[in-house]
Protein backbone atom coordinates (compact mmCIF):
# COMPACT_ATOMS: atom_id res chain seq x y z
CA UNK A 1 0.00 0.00 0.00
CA UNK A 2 2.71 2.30 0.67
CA UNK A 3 4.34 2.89 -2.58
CA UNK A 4 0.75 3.98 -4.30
CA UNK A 5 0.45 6.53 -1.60
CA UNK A 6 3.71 7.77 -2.02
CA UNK A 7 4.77 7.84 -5.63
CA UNK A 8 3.31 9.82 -8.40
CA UNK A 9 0.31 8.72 -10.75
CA UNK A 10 3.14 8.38 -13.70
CA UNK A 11 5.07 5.95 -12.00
CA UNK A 12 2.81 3.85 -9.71
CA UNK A 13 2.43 1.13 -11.01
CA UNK A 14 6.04 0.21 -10.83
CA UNK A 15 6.68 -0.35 -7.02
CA UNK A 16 3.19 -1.79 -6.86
CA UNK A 17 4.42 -4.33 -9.12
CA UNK A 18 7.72 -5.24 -7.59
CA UNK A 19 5.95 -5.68 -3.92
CA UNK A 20 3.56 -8.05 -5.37
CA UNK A 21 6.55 -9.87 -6.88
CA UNK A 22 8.14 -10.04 -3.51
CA UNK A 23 5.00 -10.99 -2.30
CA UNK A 24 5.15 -14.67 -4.77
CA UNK A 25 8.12 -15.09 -4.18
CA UNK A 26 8.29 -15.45 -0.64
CA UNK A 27 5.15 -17.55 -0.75
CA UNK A 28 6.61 -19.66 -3.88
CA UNK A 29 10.46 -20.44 -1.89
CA UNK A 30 9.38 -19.98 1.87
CA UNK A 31 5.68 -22.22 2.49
CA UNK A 32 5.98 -25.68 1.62
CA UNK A 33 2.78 -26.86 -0.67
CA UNK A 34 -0.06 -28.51 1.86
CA UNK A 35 -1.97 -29.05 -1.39
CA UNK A 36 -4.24 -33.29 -0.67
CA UNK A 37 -1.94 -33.23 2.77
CA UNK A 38 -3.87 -34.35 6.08
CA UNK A 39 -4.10 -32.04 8.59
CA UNK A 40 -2.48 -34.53 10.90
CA UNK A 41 0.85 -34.59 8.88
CA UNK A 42 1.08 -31.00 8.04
CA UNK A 43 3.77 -30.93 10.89
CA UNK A 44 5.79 -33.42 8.40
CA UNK A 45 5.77 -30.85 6.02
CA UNK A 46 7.56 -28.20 8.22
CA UNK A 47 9.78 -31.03 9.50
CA UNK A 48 11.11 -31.15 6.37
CA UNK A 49 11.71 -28.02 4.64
CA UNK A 50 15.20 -27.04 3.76
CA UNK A 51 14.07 -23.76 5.79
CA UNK A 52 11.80 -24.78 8.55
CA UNK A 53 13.21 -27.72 9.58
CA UNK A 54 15.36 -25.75 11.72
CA UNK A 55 12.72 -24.70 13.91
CA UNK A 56 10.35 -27.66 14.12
CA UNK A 57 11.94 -30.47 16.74
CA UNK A 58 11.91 -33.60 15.24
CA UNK A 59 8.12 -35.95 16.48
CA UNK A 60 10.98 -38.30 18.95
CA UNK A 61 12.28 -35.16 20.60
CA UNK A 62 9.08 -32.97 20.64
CA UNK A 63 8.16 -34.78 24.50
CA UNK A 64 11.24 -33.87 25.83
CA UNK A 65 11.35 -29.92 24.36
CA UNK A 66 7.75 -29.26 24.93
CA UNK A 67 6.56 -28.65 21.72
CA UNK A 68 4.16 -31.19 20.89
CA UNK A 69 1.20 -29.50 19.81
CA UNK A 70 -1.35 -29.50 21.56
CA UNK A 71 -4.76 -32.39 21.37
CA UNK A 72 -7.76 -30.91 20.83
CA UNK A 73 -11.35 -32.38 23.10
């Protein structure tokens, strides 16, 4: 939203553009695709992206770090 505020009518379009490119990319390198997955493995998903993986503890160690999610009632 910011650059259509900012620039002139001329030249809009241009930084409009390159944040919506920014925009697919991040989405396109960053998310893993969840597209037919169960929502019971989705955590497999973050487990192994090249990215995420970093942050998600692997299912063996998740009891002893705390951060098994949670079961819903």
């Amino acid at each position: 939203m910011f650059p259509r505020v900012v620039m002139s009518s001329q030249i809009r379009h241009l930084p409009v553009v390159c944040c919506i490119d920014c925009d697919h990319c991040f989405i396109f390198f960053l998310l893993p695709e969840t597209k037919q997955t169960p929502i019971e493995e989705i955590h497999l998903l973050w487990q192994k992206h090249w990215l995420w993986k970093s942050y998600c503890a692997p299912e063996d160690q998740s009891e002893k770090t705390g951060m098994k999610p949670q079961q819903l009632v």
